[in-house]
C-alpha atoms as a PDB file:
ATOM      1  CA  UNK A   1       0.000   0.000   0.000  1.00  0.00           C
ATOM      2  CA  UNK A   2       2.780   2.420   0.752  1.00  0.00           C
ATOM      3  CA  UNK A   3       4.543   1.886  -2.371  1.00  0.00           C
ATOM      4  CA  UNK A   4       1.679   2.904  -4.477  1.00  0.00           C
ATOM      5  CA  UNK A   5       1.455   6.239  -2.185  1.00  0.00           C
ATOM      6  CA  UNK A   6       5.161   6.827  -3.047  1.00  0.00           C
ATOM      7  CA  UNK A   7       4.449   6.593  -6.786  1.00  0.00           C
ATOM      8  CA  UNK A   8       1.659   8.745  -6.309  1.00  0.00           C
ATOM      9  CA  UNK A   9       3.780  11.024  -4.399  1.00  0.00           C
ATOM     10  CA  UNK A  10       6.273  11.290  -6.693  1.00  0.00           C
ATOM     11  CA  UNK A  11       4.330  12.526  -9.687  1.00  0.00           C
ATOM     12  CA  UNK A  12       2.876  15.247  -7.415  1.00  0.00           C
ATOM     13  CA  UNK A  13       6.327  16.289  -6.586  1.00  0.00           C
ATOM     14  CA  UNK A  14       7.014  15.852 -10.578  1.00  0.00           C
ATOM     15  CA  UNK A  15       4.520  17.819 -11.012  1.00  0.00           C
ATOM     16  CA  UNK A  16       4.751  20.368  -8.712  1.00  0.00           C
ATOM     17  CA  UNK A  17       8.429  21.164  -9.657  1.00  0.00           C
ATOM     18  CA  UNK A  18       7.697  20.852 -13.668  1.00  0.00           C
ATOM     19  CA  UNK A  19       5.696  24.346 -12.957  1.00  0.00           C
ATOM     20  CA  UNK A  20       7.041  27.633 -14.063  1.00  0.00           C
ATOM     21  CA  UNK A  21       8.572  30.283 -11.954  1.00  0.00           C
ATOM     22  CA  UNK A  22       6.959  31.174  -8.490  1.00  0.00           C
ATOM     23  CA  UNK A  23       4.396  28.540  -8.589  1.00  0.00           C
ATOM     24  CA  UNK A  24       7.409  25.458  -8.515  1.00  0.00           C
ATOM     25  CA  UNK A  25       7.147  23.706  -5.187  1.00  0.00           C
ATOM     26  CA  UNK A  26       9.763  24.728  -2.545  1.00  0.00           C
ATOM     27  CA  UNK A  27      10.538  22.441   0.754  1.00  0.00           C
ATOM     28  CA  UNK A  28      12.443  24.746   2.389  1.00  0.00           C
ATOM     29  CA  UNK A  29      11.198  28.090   4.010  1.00  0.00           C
ATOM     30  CA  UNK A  30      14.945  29.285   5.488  1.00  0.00           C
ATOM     31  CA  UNK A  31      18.148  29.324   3.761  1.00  0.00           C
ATOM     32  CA  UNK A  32      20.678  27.371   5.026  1.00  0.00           C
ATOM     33  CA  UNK A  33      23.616  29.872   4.511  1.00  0.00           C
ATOM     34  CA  UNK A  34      21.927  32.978   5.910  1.00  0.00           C
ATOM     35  CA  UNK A  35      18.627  32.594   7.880  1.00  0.00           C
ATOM     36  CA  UNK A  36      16.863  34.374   5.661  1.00  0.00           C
ATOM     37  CA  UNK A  37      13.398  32.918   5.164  1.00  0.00           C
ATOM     38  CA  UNK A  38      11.406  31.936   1.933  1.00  0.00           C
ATOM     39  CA  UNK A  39       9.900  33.246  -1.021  1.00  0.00           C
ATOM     40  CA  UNK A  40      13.471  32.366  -3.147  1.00  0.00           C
ATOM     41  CA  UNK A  41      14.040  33.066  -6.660  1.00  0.00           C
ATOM     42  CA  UNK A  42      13.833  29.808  -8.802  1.00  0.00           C
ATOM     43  CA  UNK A  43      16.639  29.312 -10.856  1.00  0.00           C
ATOM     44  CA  UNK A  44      16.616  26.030 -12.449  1.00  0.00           C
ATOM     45  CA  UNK A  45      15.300  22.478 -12.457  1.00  0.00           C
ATOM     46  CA  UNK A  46      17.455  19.008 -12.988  1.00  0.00           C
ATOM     47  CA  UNK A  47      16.432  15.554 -13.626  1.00  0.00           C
ATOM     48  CA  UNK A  48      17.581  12.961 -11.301  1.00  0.00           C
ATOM     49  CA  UNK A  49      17.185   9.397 -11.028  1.00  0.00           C
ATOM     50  CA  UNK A  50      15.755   7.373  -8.049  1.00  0.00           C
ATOM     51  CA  UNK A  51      15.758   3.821  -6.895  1.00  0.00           C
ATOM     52  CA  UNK A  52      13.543   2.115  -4.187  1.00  0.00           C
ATOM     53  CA  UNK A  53      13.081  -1.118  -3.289  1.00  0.00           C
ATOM     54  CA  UNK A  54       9.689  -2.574  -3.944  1.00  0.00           C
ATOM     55  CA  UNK A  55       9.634  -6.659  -2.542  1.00  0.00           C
ATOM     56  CA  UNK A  56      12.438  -8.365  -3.934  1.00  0.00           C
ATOM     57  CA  UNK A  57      13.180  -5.530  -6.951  1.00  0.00           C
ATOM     58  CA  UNK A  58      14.360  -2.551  -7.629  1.00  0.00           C
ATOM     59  CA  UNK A  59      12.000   0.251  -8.976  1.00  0.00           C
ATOM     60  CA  UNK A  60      13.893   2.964 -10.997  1.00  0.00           C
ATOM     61  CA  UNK A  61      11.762   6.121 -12.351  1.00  0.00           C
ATOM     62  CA  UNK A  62      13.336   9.738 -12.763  1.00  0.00           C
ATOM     63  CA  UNK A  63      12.466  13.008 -10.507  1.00  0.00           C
ATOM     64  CA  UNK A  64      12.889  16.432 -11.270  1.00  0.00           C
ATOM     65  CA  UNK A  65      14.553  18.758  -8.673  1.00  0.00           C
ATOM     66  CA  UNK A  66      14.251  22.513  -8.160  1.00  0.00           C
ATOM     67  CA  UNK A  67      17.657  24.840  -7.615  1.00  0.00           C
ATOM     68  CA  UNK A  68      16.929  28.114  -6.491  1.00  0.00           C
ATOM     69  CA  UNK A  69      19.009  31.319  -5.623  1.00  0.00           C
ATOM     70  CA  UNK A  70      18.368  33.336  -2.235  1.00  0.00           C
ATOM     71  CA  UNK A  71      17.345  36.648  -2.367  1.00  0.00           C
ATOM     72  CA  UNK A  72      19.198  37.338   0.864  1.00  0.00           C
ATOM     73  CA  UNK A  73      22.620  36.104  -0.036  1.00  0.00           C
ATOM     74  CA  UNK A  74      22.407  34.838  -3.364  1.00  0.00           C
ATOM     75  CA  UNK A  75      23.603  31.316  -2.846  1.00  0.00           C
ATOM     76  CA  UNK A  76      21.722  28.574  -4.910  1.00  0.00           C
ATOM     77  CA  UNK A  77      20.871  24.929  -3.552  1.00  0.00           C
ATOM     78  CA  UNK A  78      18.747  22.064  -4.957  1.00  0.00           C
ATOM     79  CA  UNK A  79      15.440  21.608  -2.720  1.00  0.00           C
ATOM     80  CA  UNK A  80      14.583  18.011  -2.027  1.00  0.00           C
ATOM     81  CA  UNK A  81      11.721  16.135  -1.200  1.00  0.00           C
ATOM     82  CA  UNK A  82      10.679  14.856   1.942  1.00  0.00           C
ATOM     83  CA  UNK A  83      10.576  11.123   0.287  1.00  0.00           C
ATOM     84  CA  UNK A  84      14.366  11.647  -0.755  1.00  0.00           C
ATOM     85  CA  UNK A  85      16.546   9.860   1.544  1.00  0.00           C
ATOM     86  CA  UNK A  86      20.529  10.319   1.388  1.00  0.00           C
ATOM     87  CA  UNK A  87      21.915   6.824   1.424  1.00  0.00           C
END
C-alpha cells in the first residue's frame, strides 16, 4: 500500500516542480547559509534518477529537482523532497 502512495507522491512532486517560476514547489522556508526565510528566486530544475526497493526488486523512475538562488545572499541549492533519503 505504501509503495503505491510513493508513486503517487512522486508525480505530485514531478509535477509540482515541472511548474514555471513562483508557482514550482519549494521544501524549504529558510536558507541554510543565511537565515533568511522563503519566497526564493527559482533558478533552475534538474532531472535525477531514483531507486527504491519494492519486494524483492528494484524500482527505478526519474524526478525532477528545483535549484533556487536566495534573495538574501544569493547562494543557490537544490530543494529536495521529503521522500528523498541520502543513502
Amino acid at each position: 500500500m505504501r509503495i503505491v502512495n510513493l508513486a503517487e507522491e512522486i508525480q505530485r512532486h514531478n509535477d509540482g516542480v515541472r511548474k514555471k517560476s513562483q508557482d514550482r514547489i519549494c521544501y524549504r522556508t529558510v536558507c541554510a547559509a543565511c537565515g533568511k526565510h522563503a519566497p526564493f528566486a527559482p533558478h533552475e530544475i534538474r532531472r535525477r534518477k531514483l531507486r527504491y526497493i519494492v519486494d524483492n526488486g528494484v524500482v527505478c523512475c526519474v524526478i525532477w529537482l528545483a535549484r533556487w538562488r536566495c534573495r538574501g545572499c544569493g547562494r543557490r541549492f537544490t530543494d529536495y523532497p521529503d521522500f528523498r533519503l541520502a543513502v
